[in-house]
Protein backbone atom coordinates (compact mmCIF):
# COMPACT_ATOMS: atom_id res chain seq x y z
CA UNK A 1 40.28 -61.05 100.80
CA UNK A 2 41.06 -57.34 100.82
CA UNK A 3 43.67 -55.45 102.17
CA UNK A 4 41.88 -54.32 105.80
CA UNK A 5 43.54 -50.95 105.42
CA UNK A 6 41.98 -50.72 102.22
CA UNK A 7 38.89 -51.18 102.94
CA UNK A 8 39.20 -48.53 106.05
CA UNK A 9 39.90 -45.87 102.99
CA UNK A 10 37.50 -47.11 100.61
CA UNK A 11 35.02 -46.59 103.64
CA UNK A 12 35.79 -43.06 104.82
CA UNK A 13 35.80 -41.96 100.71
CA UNK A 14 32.75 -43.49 99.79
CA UNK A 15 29.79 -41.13 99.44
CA UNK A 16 26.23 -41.58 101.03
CA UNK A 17 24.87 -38.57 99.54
CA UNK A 18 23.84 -39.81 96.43
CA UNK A 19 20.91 -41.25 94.71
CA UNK A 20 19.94 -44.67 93.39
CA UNK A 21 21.36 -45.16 89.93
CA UNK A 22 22.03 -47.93 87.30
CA UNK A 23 22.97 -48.74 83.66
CA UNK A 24 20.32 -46.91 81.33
CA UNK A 25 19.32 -44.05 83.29
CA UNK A 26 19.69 -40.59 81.88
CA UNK A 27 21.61 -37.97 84.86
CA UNK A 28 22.94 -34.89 85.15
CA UNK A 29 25.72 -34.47 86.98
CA UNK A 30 26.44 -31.53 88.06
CA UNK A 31 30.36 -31.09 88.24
CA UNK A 32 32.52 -28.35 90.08
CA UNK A 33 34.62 -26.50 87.85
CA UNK A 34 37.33 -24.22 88.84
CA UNK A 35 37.70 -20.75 87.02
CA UNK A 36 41.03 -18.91 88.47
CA UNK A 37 39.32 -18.10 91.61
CA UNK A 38 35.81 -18.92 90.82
CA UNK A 39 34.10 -21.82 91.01
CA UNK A 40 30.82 -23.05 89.12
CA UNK A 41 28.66 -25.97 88.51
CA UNK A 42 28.54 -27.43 84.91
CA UNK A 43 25.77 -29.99 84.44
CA UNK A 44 26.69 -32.80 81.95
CA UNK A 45 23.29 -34.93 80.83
CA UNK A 46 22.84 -37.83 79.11
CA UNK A 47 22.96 -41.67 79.65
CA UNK A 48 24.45 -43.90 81.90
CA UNK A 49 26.07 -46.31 79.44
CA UNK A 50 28.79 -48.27 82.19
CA UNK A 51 29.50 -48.71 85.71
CA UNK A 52 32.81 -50.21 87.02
CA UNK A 53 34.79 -50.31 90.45
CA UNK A 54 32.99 -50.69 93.45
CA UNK A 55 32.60 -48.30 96.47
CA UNK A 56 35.39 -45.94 96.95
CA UNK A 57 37.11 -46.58 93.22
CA UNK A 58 33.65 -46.38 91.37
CA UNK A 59 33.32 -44.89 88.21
CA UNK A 60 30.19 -44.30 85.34
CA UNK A 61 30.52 -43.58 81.90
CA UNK A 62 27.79 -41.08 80.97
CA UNK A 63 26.71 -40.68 76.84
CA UNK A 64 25.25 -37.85 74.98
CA UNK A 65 24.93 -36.39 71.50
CA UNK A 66 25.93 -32.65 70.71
CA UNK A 67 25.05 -31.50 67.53
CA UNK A 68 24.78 -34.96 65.93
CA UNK A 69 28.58 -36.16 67.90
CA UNK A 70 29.00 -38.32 70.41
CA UNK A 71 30.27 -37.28 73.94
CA UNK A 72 31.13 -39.34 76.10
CA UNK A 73 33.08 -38.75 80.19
CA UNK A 74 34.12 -40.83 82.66
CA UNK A 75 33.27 -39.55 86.09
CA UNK A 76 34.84 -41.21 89.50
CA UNK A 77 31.62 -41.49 91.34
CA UNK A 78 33.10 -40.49 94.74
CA UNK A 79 35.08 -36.73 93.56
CA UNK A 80 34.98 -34.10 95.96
CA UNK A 81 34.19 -32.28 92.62
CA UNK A 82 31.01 -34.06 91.50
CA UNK A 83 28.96 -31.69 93.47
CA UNK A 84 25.51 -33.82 93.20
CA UNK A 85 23.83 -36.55 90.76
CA UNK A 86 20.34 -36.64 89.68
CA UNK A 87 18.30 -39.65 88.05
CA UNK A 88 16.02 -37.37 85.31
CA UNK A 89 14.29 -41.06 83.79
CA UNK A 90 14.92 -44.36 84.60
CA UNK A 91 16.00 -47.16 81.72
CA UNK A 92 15.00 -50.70 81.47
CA UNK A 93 17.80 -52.39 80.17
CA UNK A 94 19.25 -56.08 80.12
CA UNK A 95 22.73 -55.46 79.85
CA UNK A 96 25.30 -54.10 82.25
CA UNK A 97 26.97 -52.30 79.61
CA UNK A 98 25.04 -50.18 76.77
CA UNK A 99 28.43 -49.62 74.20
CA UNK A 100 25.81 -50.90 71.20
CA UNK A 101 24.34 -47.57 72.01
CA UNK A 102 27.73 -45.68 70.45
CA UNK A 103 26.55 -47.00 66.72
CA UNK A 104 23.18 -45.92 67.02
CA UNK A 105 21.84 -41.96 66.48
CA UNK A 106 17.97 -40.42 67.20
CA UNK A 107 15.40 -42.07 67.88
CA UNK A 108 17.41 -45.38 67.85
CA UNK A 109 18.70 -44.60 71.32
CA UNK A 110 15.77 -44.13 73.47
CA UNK A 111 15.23 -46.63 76.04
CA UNK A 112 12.22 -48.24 77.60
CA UNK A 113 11.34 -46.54 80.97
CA UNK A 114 11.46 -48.87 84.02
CA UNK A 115 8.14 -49.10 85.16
CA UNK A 116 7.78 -47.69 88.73
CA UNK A 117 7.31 -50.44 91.42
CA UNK A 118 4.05 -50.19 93.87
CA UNK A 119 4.54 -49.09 97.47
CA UNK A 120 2.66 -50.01 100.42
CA UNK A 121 0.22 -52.71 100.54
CA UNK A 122 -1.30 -53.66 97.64
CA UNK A 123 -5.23 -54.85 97.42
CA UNK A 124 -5.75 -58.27 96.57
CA UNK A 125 -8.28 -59.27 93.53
CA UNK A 126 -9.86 -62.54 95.22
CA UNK A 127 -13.29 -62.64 96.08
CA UNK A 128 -13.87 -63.03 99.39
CA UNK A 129 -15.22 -66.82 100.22
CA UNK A 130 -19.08 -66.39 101.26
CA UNK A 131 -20.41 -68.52 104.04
């Protein structure tokens, strides 16, 4: 069982601004970045290749190529400087974490996109029984 205290803090750190995301979905987070006394917004795209922690302490690692390299950042989930997060394309994947992903280049690391779930009610395809 957890720490009562802890779980007051986890609560008042924990963000509710921010979108549905999993393993496999390629972001862009847009990060706050301090210039002497400017600040900016730097987006950093790519793939969502880990999640770990939960609530308060989460954290994703995010994957992308540059020029042929891989980059890859570890962002705490709940930073007052992670200004927003936004799900470009959504990943089918049956893993919780994508690391095979670091050996592979191109092509090779597209992802299937989830296919988007109906909403609202849905028609049935019986035949109505005649009398």
């Amino acid at each position: 069982m957890k720490n009562k205290y802890m779980a007051l803090v986890e609560q008042a750190v924990t963000r509710t601004d921010l979108p549905a995301y999993d393993v496999g979905d390629n972001v862009d987070i847009h990060q706050r970045i301090l210039e002497g006394q400017k600040e900016r917004v730097q987006i950093f795209s790519g793939t969502i290749i880990a999640r770990k922690g939960a609530k308060g302490r989460e954290m994703i690692t995010v994957r992308r190529l540059v020029q042929g390299e891989g980059i890859e950042r570890v962002f705490p989930v709940n930073s007052p400087r992670i200004a927003k997060i936004e799900v470009k394309r959504s990943g089918q994947t049956r893993r919780a974490k994508l690391y095979y992903l670091r050996d592979r280049v191109g092509k090779a690391t597209k992802l299937r996109e989830k296919e988007a779930k109906p909403t609202g009610p849905t028609k049935s395809k019986k035949k109505p029984a005649e009398a």
